[in-house]
N, C-alpha and C. Protein backbone atom coordinates (compact mmCIF):
# COMPACT_ATOMS: atom_id res chain seq x y z
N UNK A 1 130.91 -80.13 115.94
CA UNK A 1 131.37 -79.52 114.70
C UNK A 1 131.62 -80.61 113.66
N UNK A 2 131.07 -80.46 112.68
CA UNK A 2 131.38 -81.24 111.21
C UNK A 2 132.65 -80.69 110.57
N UNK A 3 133.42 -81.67 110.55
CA UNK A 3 134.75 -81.16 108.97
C UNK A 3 134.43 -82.27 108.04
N UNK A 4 134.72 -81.79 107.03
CA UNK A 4 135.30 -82.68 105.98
C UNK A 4 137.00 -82.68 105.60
N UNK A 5 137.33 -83.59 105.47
CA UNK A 5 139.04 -84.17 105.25
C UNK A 5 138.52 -84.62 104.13
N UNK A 6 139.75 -83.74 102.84
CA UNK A 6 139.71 -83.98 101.91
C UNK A 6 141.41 -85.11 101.87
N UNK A 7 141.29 -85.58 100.53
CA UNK A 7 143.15 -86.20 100.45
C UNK A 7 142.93 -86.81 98.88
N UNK A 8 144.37 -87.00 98.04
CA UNK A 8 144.41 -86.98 96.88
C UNK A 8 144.94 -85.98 96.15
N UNK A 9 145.21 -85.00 96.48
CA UNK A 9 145.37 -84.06 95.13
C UNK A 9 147.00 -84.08 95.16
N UNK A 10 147.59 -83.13 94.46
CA UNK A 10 148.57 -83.65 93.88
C UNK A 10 148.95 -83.35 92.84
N UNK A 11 150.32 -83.26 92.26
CA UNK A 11 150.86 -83.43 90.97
C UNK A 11 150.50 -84.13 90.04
N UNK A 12 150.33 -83.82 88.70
CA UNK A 12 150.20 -85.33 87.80
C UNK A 12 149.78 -84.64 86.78
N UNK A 13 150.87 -85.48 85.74
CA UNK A 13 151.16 -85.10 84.21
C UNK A 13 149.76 -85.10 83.07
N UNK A 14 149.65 -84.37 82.21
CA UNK A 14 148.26 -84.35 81.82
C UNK A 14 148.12 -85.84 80.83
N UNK A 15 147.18 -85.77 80.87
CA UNK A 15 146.63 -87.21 80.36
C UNK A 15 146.56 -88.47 81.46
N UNK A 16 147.18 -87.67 82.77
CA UNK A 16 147.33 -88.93 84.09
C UNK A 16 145.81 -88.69 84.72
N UNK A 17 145.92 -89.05 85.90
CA UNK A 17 144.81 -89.49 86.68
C UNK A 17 145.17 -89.22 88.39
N UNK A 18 143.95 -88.77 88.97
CA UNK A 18 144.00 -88.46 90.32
C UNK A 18 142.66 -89.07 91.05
N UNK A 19 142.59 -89.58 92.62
CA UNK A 19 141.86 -89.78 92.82
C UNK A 19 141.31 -89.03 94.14
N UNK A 20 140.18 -88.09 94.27
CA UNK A 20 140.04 -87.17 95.52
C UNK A 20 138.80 -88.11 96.44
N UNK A 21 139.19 -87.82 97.83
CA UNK A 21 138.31 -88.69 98.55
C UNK A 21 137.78 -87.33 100.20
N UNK A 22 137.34 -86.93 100.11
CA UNK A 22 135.95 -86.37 101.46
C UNK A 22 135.52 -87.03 102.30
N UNK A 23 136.02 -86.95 103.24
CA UNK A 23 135.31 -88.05 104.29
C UNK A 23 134.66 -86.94 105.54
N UNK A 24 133.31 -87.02 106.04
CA UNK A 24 132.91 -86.31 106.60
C UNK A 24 132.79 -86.95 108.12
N UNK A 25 133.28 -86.18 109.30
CA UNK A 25 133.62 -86.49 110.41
C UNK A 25 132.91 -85.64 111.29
N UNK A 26 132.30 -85.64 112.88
CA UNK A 26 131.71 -85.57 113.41
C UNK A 26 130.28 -85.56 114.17
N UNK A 27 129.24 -84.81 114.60
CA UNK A 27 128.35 -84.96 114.85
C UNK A 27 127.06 -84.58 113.35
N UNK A 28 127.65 -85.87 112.57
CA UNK A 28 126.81 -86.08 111.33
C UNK A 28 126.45 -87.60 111.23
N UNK A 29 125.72 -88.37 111.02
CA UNK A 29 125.17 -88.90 110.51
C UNK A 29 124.46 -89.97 108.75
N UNK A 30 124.69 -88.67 108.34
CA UNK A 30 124.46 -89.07 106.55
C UNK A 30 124.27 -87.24 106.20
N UNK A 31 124.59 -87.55 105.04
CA UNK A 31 124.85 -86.08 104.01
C UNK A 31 123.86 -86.22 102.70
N UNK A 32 122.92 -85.17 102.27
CA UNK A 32 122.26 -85.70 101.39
C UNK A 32 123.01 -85.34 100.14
N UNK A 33 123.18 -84.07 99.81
CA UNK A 33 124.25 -83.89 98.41
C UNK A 33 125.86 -83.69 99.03
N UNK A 34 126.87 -84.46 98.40
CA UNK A 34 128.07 -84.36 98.45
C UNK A 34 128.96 -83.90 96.90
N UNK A 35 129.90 -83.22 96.66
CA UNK A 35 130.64 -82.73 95.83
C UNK A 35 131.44 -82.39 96.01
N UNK A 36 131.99 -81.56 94.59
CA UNK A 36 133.35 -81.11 94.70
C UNK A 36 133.10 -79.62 93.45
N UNK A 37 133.93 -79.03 94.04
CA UNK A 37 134.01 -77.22 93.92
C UNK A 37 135.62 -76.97 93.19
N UNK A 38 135.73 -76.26 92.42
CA UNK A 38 137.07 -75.93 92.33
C UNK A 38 137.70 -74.53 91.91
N UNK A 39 138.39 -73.83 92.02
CA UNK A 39 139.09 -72.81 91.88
C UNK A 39 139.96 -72.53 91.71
N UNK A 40 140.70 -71.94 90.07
CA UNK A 40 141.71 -71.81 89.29
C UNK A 40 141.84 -70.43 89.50
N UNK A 41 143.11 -70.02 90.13
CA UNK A 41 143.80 -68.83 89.71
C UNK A 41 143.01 -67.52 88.62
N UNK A 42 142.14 -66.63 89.20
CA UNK A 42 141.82 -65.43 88.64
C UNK A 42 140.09 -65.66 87.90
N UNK A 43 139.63 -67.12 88.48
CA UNK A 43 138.83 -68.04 88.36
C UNK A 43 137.73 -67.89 89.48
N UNK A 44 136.15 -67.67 88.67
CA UNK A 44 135.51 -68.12 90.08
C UNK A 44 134.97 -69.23 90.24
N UNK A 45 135.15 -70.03 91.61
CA UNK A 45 134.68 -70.79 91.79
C UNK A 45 133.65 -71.76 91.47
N UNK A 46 133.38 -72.94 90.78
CA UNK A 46 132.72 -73.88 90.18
C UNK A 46 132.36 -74.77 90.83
N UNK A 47 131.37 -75.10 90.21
CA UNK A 47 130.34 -76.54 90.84
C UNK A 47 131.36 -77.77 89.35
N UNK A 48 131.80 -79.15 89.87
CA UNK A 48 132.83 -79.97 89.10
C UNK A 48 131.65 -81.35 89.26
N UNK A 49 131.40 -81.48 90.46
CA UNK A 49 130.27 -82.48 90.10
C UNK A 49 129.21 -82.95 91.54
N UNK A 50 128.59 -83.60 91.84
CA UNK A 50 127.34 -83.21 92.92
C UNK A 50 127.03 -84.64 92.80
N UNK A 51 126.43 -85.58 93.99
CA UNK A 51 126.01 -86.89 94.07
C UNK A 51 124.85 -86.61 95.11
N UNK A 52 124.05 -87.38 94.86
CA UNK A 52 122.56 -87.09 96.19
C UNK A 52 123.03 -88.99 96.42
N UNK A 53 122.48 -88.73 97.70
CA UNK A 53 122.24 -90.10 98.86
C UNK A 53 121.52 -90.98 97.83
N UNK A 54 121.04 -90.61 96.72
CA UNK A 54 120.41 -91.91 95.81
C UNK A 54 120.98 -92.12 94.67
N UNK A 55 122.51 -91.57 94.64
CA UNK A 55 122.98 -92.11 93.82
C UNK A 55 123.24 -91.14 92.60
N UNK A 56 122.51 -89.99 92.26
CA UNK A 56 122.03 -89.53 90.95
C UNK A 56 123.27 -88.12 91.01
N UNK A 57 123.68 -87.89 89.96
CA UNK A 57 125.00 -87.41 89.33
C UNK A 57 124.72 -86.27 88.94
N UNK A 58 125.96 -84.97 88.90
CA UNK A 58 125.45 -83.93 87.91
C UNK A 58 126.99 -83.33 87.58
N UNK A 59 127.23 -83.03 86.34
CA UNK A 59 128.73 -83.03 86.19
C UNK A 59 128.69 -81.50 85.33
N UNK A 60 129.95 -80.71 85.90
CA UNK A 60 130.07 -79.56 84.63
C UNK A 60 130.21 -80.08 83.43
N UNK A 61 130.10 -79.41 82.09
CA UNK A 61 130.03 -80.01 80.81
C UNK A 61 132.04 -79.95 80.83
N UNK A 62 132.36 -79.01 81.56
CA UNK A 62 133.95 -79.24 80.97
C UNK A 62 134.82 -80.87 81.40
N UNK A 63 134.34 -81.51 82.29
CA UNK A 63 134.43 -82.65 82.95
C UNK A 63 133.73 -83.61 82.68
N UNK A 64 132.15 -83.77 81.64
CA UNK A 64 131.70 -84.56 81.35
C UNK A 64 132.73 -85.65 80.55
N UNK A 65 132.26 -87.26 80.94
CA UNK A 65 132.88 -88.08 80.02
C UNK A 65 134.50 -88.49 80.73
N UNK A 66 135.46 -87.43 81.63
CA UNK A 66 136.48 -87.76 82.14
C UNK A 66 136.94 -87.75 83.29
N UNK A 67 135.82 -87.20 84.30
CA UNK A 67 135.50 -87.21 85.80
C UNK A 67 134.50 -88.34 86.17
N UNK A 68 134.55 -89.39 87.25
CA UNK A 68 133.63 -89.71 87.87
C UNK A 68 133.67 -89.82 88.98
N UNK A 69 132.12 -89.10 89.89
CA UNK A 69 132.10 -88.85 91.53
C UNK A 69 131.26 -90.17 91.79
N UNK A 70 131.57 -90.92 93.24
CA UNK A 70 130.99 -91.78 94.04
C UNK A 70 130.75 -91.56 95.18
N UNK A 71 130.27 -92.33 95.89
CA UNK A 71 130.27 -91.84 97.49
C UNK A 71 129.50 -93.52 97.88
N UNK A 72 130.31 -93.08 99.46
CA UNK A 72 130.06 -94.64 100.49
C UNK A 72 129.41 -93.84 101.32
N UNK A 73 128.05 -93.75 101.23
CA UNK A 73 127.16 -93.61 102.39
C UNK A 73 127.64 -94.14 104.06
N UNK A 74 127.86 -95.35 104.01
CA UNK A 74 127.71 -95.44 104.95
C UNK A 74 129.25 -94.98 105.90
N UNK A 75 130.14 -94.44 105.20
CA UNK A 75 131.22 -94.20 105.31
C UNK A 75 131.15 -92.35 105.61
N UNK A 76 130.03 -92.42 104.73
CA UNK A 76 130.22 -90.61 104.63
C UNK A 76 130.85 -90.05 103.79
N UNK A 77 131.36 -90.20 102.75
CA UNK A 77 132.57 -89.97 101.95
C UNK A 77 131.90 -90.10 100.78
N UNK A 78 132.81 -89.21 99.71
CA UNK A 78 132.48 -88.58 98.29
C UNK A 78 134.16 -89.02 98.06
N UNK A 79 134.08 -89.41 96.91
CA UNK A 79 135.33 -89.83 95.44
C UNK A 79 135.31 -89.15 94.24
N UNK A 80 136.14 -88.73 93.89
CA UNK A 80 136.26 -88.02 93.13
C UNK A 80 137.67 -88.51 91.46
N UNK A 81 136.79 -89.38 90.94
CA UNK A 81 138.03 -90.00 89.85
C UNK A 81 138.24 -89.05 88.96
N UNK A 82 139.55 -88.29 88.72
CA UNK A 82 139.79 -87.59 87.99
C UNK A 82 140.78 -88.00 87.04
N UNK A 83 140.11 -88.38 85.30
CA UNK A 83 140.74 -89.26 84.29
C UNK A 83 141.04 -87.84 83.18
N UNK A 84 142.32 -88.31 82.02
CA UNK A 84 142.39 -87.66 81.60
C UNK A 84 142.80 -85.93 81.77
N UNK A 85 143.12 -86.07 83.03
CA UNK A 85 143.26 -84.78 82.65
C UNK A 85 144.82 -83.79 82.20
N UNK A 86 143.99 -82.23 82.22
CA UNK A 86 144.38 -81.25 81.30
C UNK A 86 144.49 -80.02 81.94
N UNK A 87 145.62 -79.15 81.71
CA UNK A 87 146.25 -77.93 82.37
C UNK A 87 145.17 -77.35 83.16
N UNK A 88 143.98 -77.41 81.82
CA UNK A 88 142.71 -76.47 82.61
C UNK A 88 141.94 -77.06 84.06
N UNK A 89 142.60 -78.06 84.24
CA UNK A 89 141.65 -79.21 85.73
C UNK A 89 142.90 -78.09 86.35
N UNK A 90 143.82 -77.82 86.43
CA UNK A 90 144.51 -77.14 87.58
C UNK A 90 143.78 -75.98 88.70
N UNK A 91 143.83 -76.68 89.67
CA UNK A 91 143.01 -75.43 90.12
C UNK A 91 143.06 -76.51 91.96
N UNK A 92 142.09 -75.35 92.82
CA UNK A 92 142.21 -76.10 94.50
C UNK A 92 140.88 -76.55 94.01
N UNK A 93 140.84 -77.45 94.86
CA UNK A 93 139.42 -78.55 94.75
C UNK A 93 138.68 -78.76 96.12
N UNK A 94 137.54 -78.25 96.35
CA UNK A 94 137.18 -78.32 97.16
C UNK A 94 136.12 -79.01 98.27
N UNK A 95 136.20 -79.40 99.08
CA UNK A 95 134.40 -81.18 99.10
C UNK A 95 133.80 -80.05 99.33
N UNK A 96 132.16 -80.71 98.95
CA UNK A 96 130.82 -79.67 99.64
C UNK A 96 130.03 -80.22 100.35
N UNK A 97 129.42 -80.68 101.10
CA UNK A 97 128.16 -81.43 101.54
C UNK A 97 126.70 -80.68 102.39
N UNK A 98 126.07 -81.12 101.99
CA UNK A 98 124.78 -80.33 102.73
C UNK A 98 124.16 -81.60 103.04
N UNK A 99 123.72 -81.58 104.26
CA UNK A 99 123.27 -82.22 105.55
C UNK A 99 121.48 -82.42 104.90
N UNK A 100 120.98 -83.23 105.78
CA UNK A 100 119.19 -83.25 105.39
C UNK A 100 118.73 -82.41 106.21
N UNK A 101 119.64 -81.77 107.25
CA UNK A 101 118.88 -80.41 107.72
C UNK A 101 119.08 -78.90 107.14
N UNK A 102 119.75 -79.10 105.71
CA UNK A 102 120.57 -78.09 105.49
C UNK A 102 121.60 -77.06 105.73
N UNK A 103 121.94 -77.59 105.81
CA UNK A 103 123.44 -77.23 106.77
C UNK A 103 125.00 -77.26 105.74
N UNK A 104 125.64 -76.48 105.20
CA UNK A 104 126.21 -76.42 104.38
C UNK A 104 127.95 -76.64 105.42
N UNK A 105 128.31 -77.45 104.62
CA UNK A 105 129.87 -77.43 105.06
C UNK A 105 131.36 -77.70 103.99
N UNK A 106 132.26 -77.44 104.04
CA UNK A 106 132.93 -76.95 103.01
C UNK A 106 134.58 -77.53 103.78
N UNK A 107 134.88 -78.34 102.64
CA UNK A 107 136.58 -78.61 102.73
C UNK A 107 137.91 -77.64 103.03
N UNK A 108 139.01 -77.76 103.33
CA UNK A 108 140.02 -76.89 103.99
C UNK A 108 140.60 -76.82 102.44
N UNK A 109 140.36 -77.64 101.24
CA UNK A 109 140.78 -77.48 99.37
C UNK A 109 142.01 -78.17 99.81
N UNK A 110 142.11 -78.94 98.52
CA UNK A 110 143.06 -79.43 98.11
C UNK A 110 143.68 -79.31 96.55
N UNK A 111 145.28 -78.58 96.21
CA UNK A 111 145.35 -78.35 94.66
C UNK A 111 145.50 -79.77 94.37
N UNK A 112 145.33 -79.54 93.37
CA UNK A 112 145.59 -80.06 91.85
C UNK A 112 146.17 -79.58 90.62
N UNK A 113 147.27 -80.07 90.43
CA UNK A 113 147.96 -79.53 89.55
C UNK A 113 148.62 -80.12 88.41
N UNK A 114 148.51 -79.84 86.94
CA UNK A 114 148.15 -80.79 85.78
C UNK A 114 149.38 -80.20 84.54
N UNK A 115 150.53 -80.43 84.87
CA UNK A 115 151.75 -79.69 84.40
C UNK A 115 153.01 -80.87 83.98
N UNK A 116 153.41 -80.81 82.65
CA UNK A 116 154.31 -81.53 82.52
C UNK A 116 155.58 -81.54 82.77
């Protein structure tokens, strides 16, 4: 069985900063797309930003410019720098990863919460 362990989220005043980290554990290997998902209260669920094994990025426009995702391959793990933010980032955050066999697996969420 694959999990992902998410950690990071948290309180923090707007205009602060959070940092989310995914680390993917068990009978895996390497992950080809890794991300992060999120879900605000009465909200459906969103794609926040997406990394492929080569590096290449894809960000919602509401997060462009004040989010940036990384990932340590060889670690397995997706980062998630969350700058700037604003009431509207409040929401559970969730890792995503799909496998090179396609195989979809999904975080236990972690909130985030952006309140002064």
């Amino acid at each position: 069985q694959v999990h992902l362990v998410e950690s990071g989220g948290g309180l923090v005043q707007p205009g602060g900063s959070l940092r989310l980290s995914c680390a993917a554990s068990g009978s895996i290997f390497s992950m080809n797309y890794m991300g992060w998902y999120r879900q605000a209260p009465g909200k459906e669920r969103e794609l926040v930003a997406r990394i492929t094994s080569a590096g290449n990025t894809n960000y919602a426009d509401s997060v462009k410019g004040r989010f940036i995702i990384s990932r340590d391959n060889a670690k397995i793990t997706v980062y998630l720098q969350m700058n700037s933010l604003e009431p509207e980032d409040t929401a559970v955050y969730y890792c995503h990863a799909v496998s090179g066999s396609y195989s979809h697996y999904w975080g236990q969420g972690t909130q985030v919460t952006v309140s002064s």
